[in-house]
PDB file of N, CA and C in Angstrom:
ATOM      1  N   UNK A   1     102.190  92.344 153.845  1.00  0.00           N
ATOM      2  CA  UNK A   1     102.557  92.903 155.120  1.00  0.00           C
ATOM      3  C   UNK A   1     101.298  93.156 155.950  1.00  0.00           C
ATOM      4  N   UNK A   2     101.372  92.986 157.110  1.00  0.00           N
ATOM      5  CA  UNK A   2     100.213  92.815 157.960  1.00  0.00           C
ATOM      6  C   UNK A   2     100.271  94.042 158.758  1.00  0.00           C
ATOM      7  N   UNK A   3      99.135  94.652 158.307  1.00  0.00           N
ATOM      8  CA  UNK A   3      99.486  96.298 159.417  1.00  0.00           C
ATOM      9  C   UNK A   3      98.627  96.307 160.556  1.00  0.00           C
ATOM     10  N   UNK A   4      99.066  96.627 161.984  1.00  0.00           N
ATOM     11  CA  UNK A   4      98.618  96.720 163.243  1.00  0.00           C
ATOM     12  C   UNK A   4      98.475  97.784 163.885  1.00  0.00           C
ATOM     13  N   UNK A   5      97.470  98.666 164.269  1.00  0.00           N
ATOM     14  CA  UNK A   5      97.192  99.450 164.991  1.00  0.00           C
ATOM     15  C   UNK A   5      96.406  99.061 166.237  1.00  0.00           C
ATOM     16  N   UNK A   6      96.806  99.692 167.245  1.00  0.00           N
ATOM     17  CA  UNK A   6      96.312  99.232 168.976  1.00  0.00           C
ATOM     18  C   UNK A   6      95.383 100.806 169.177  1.00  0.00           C
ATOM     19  N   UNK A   7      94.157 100.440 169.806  1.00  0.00           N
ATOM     20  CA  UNK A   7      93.480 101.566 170.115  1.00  0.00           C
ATOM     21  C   UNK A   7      92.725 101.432 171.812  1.00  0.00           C
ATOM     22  N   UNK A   8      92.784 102.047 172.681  1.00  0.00           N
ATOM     23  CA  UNK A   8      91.941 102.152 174.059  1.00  0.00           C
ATOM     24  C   UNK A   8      90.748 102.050 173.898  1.00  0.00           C
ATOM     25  N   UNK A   9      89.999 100.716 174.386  1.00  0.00           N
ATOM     26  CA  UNK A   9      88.615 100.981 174.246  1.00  0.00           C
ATOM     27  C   UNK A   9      88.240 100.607 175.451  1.00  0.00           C
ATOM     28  N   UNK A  10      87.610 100.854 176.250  1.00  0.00           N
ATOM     29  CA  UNK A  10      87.096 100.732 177.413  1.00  0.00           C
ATOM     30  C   UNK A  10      88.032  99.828 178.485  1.00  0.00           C
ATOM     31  N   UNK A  11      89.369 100.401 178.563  1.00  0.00           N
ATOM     32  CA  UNK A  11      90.195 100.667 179.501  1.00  0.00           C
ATOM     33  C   UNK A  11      91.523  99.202 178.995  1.00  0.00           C
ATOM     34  N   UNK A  12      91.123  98.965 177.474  1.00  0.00           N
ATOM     35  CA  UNK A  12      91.672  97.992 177.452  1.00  0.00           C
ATOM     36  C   UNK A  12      92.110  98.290 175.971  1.00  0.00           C
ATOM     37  N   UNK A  13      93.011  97.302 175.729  1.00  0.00           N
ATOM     38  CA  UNK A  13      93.729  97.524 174.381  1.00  0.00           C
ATOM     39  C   UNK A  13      93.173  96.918 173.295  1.00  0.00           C
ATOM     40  N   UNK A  14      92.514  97.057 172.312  1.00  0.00           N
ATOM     41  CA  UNK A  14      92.200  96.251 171.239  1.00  0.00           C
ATOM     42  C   UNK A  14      93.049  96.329 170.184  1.00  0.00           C
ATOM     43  N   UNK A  15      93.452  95.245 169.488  1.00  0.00           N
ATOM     44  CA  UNK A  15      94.323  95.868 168.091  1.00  0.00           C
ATOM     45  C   UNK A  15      93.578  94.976 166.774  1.00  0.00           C
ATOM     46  N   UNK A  16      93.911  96.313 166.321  1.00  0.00           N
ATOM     47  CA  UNK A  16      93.241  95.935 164.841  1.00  0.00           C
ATOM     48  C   UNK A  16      94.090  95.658 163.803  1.00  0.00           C
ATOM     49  N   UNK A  17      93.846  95.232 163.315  1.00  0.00           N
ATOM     50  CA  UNK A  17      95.126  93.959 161.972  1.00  0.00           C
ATOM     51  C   UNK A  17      94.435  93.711 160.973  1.00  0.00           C
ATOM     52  N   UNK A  18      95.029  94.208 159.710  1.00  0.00           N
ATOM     53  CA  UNK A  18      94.464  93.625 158.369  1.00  0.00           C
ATOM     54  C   UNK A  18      94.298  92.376 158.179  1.00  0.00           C
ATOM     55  N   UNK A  19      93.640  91.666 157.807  1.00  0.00           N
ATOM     56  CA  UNK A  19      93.982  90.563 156.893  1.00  0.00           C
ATOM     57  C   UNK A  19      93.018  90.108 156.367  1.00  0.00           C
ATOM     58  N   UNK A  20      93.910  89.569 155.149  1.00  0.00           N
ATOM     59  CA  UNK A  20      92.729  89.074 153.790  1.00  0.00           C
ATOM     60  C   UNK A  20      91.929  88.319 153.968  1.00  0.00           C
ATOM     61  N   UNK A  21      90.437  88.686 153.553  1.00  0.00           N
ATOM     62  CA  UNK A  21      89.233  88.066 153.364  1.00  0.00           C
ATOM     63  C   UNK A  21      88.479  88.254 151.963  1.00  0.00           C
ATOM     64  N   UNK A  22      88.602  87.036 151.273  1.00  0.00           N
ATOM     65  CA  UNK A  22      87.369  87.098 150.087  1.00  0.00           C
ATOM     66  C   UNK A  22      86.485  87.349 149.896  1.00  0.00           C
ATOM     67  N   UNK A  23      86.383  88.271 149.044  1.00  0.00           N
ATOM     68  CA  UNK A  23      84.525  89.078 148.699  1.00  0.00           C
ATOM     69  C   UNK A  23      84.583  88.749 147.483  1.00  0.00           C
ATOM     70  N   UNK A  24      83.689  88.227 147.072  1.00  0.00           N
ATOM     71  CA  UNK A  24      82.742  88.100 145.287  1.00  0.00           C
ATOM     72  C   UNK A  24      84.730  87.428 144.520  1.00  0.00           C
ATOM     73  N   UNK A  25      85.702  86.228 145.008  1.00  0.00           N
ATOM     74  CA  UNK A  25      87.208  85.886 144.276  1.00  0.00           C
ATOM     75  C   UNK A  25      87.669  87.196 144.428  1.00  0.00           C
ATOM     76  N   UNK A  26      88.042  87.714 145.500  1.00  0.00           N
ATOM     77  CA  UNK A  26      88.957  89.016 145.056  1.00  0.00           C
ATOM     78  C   UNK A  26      89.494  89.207 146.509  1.00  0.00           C
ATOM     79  N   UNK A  27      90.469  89.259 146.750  1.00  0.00           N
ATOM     80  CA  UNK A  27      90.831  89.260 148.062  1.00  0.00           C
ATOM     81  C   UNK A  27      91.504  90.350 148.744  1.00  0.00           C
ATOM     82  N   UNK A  28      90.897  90.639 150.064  1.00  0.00           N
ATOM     83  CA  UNK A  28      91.198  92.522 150.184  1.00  0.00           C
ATOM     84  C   UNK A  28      91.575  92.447 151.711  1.00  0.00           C
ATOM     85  N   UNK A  29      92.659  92.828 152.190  1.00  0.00           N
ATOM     86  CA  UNK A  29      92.752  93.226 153.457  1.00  0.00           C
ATOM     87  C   UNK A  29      92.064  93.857 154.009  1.00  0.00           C
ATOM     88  N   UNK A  30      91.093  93.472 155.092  1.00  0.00           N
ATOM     89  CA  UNK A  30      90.090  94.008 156.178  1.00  0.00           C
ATOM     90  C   UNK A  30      90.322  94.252 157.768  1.00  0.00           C
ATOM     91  N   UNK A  31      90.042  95.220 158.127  1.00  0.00           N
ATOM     92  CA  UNK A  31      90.431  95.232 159.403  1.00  0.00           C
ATOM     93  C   UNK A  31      89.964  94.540 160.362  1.00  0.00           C
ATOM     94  N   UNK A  32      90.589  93.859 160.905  1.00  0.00           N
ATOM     95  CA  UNK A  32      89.651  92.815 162.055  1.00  0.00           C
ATOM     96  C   UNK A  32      90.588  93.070 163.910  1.00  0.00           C
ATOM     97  N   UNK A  33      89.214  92.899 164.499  1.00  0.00           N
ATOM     98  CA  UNK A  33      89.905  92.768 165.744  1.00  0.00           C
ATOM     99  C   UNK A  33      89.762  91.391 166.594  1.00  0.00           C
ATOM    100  N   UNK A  34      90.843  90.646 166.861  1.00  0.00           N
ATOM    101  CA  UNK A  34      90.713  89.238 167.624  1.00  0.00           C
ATOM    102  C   UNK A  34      90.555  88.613 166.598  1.00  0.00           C
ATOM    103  N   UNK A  35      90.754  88.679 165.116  1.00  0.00           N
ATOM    104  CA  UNK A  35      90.540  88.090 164.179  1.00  0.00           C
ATOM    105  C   UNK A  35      89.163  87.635 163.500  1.00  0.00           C
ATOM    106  N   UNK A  36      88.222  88.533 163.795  1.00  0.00           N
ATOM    107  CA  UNK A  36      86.909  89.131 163.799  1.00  0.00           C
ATOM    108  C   UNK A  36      86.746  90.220 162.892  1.00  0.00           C
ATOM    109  N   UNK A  37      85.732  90.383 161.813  1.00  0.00           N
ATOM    110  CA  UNK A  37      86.347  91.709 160.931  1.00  0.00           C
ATOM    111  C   UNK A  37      84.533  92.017 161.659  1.00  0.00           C
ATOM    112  N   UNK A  38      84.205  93.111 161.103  1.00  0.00           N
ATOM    113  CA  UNK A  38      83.008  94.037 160.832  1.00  0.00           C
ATOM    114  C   UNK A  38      81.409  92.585 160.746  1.00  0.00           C
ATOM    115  N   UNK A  39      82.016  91.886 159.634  1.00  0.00           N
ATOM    116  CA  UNK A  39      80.251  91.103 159.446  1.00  0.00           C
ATOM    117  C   UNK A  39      80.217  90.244 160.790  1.00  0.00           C
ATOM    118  N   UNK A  40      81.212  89.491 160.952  1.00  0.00           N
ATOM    119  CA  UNK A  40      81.546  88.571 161.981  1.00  0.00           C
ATOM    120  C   UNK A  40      81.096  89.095 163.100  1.00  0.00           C
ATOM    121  N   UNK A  41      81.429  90.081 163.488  1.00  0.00           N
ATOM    122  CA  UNK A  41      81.258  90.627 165.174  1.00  0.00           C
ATOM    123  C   UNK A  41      79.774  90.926 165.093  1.00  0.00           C
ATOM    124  N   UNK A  42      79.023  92.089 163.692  1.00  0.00           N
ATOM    125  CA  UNK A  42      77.461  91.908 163.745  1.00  0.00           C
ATOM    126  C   UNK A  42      76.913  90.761 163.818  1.00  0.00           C
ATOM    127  N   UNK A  43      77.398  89.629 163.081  1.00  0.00           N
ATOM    128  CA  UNK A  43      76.561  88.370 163.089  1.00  0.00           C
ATOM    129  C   UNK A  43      76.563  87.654 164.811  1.00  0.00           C
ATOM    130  N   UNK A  44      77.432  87.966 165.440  1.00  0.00           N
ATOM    131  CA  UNK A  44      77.884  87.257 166.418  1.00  0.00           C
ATOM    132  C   UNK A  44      76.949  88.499 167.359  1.00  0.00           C
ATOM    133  N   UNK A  45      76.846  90.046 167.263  1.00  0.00           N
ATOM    134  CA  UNK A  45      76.013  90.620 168.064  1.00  0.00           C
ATOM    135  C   UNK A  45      74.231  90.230 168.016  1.00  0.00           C
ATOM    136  N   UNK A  46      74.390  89.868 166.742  1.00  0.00           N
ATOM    137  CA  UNK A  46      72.806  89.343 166.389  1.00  0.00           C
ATOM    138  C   UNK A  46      72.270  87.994 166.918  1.00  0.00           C
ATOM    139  N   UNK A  47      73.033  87.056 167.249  1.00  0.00           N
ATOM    140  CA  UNK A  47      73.254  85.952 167.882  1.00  0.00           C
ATOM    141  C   UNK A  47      72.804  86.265 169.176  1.00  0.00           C
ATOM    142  N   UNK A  48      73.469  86.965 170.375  1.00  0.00           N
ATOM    143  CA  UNK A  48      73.949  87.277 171.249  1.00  0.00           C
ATOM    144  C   UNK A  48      72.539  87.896 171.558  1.00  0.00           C
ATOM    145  N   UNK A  49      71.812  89.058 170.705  1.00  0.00           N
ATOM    146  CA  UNK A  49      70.337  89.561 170.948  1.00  0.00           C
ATOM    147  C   UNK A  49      69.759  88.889 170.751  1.00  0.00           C
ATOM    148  N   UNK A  50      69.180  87.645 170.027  1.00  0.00           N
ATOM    149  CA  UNK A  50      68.562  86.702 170.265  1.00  0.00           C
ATOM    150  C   UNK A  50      68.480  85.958 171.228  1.00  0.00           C
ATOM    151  N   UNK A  51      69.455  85.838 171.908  1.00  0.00           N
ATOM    152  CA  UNK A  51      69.578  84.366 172.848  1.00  0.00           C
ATOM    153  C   UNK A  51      69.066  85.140 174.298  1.00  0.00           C
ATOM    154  N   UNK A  52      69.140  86.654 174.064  1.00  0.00           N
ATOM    155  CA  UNK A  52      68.792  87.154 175.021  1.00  0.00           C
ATOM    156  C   UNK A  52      67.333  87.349 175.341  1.00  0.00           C
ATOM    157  N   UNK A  53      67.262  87.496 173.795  1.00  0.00           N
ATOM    158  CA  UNK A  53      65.327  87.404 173.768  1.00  0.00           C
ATOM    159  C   UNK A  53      64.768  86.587 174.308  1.00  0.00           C
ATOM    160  N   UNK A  54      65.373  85.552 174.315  1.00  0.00           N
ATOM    161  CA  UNK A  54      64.771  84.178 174.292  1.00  0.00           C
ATOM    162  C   UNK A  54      64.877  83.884 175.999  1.00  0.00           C
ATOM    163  N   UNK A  55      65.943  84.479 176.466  1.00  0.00           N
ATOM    164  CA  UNK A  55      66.515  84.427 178.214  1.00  0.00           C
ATOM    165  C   UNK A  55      65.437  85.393 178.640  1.00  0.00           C
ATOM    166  N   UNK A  56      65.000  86.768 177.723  1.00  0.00           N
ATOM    167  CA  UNK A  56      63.638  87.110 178.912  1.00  0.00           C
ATOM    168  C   UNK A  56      62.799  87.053 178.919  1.00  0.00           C
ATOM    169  N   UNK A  57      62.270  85.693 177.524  1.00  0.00           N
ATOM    170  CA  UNK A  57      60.512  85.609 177.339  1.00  0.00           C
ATOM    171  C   UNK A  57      60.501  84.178 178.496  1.00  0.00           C
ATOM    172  N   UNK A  58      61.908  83.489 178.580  1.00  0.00           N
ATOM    173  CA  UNK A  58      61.749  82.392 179.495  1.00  0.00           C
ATOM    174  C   UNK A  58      61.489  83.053 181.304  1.00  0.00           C
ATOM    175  N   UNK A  59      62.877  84.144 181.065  1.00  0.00           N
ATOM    176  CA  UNK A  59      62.828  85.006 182.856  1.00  0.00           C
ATOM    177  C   UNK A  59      61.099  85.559 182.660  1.00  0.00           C
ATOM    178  N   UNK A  60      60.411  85.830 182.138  1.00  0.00           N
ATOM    179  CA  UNK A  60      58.773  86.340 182.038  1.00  0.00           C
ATOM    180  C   UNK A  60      57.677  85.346 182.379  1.00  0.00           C
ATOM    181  N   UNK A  61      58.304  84.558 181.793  1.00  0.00           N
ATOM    182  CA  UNK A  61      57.428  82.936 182.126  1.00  0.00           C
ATOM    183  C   UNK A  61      57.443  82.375 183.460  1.00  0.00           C
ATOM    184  N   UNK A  62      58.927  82.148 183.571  1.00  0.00           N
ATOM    185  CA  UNK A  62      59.066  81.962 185.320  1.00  0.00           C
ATOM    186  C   UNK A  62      58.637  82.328 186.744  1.00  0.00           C
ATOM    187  N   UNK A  63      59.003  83.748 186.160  1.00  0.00           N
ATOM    188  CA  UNK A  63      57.884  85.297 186.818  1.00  0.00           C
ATOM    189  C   UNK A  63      56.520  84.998 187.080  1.00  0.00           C
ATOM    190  N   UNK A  64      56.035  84.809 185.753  1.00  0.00           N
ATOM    191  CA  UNK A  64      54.335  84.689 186.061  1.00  0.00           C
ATOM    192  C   UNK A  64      54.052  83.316 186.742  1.00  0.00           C
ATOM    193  N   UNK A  65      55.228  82.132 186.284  1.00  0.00           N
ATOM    194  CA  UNK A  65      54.676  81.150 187.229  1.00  0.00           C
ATOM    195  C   UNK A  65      54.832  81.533 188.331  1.00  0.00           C
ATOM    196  N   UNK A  66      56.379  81.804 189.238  1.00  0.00           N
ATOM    197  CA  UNK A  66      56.376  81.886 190.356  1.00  0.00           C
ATOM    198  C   UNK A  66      55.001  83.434 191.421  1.00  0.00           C
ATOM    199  N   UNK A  67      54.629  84.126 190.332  1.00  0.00           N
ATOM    200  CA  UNK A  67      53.859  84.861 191.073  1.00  0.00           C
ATOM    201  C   UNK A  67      52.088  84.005 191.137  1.00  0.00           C
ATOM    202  N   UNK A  68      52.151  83.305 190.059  1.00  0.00           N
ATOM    203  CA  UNK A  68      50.929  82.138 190.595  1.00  0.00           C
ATOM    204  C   UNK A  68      50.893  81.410 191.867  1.00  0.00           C
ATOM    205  N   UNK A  69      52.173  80.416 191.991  1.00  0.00           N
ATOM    206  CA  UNK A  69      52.001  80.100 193.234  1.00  0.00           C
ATOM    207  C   UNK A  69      52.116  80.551 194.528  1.00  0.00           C
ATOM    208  N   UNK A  70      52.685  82.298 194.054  1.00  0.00           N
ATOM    209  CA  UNK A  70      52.559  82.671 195.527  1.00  0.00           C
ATOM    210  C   UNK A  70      50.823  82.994 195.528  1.00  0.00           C
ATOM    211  N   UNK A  71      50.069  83.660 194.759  1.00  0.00           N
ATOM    212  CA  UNK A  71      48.839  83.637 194.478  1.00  0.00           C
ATOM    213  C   UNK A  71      47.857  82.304 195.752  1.00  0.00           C
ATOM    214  N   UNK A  72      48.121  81.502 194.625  1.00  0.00           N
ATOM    215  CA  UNK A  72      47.522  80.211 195.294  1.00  0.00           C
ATOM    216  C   UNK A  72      48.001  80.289 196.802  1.00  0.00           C
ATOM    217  N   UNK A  73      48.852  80.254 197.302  1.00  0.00           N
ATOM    218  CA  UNK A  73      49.638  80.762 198.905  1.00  0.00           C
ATOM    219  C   UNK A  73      48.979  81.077 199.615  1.00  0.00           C
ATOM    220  N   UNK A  74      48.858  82.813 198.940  1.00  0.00           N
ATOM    221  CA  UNK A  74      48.082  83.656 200.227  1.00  0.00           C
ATOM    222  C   UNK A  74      46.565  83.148 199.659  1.00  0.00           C
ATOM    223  N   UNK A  75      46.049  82.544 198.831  1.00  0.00           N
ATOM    224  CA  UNK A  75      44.321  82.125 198.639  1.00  0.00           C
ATOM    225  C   UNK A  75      44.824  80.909 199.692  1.00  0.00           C
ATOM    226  N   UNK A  76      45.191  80.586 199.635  1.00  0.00           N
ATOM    227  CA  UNK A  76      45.027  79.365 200.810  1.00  0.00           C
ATOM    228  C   UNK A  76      45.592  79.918 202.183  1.00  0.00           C
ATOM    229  N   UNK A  77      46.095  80.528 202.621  1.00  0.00           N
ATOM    230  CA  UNK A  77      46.636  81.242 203.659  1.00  0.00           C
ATOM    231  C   UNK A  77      44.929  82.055 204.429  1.00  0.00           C
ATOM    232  N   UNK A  78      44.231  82.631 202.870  1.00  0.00           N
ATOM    233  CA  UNK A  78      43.276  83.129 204.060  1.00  0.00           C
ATOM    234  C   UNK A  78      42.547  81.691 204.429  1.00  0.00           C
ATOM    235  N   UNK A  79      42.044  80.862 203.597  1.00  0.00           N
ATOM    236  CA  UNK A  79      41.434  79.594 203.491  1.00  0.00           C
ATOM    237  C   UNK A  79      41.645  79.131 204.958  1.00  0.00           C
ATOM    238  N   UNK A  80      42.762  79.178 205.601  1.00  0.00           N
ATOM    239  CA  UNK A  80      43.560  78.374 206.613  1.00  0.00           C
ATOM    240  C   UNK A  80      43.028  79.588 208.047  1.00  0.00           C
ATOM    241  N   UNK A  81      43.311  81.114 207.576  1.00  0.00           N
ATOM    242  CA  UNK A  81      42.737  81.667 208.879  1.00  0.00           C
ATOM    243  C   UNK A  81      41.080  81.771 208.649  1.00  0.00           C
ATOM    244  N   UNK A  82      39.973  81.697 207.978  1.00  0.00           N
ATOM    245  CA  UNK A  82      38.989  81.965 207.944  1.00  0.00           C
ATOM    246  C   UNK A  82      38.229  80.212 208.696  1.00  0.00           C
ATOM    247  N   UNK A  83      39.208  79.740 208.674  1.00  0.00           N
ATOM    248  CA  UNK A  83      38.856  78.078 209.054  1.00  0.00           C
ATOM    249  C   UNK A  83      39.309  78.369 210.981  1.00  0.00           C
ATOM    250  N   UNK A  84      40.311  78.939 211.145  1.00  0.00           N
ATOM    251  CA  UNK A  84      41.056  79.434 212.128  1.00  0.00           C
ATOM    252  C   UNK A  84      39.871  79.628 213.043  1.00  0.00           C
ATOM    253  N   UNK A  85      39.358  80.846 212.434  1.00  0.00           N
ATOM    254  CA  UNK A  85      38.437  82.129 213.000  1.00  0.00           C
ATOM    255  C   UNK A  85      37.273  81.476 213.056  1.00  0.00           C
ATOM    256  N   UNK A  86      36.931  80.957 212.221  1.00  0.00           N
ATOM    257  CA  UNK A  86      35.183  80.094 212.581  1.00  0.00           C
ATOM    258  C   UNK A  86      34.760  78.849 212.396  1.00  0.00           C
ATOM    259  N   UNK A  87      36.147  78.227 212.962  1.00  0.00           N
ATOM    260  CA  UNK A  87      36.205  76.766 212.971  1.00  0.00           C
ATOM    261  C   UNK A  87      35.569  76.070 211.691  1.00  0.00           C
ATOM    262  N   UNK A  88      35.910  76.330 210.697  1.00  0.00           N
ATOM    263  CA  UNK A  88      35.649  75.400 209.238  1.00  0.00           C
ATOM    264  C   UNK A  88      36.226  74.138 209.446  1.00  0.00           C
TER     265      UNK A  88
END
């Protein structure tokens, strides 16, 4: 028999439902939600922090490039008025 309990979690319904999963041949009803138990959802949060790591060492990279070429910009921006100002 498959037992279901529904709980409010952030304005929404989740329900949680036993069902059997094997540990070490022995098979034990676990609570899962979306058919997701406890290791599943950590493994899948651990996933999820990685990929994020990885999204802000790339957003960091981008950053420092795009603040190089504004760099180079204004070095050439004065380049352009100091040429302006005393005819270079």
């Amino acid at each position: 028999m498959i037992e279901t309990k529904t709980y409010p979690l952030f304005s929404e319904l989740m329900t949680v439902t036993l069902q059997p999963r094997k540990i070490n041949n022995t098979v034990y009803d676990i609570p899962t939600v979306d058919g997701m138990d406890r290791v599943q959802i950590n493994n899948r949060l651990h996933y999820i922090n990685e990929e994020m790591s990885k999204l802000r060492a790339t957003q960091e990279a981008l950053i420092a490039m795009r603040n190089q070429l504004d760099r180079h910009n204004e070095a050439q921006e004065m380049d352009d008025l100091f040429d302006e100002m005393f005819g270079g």
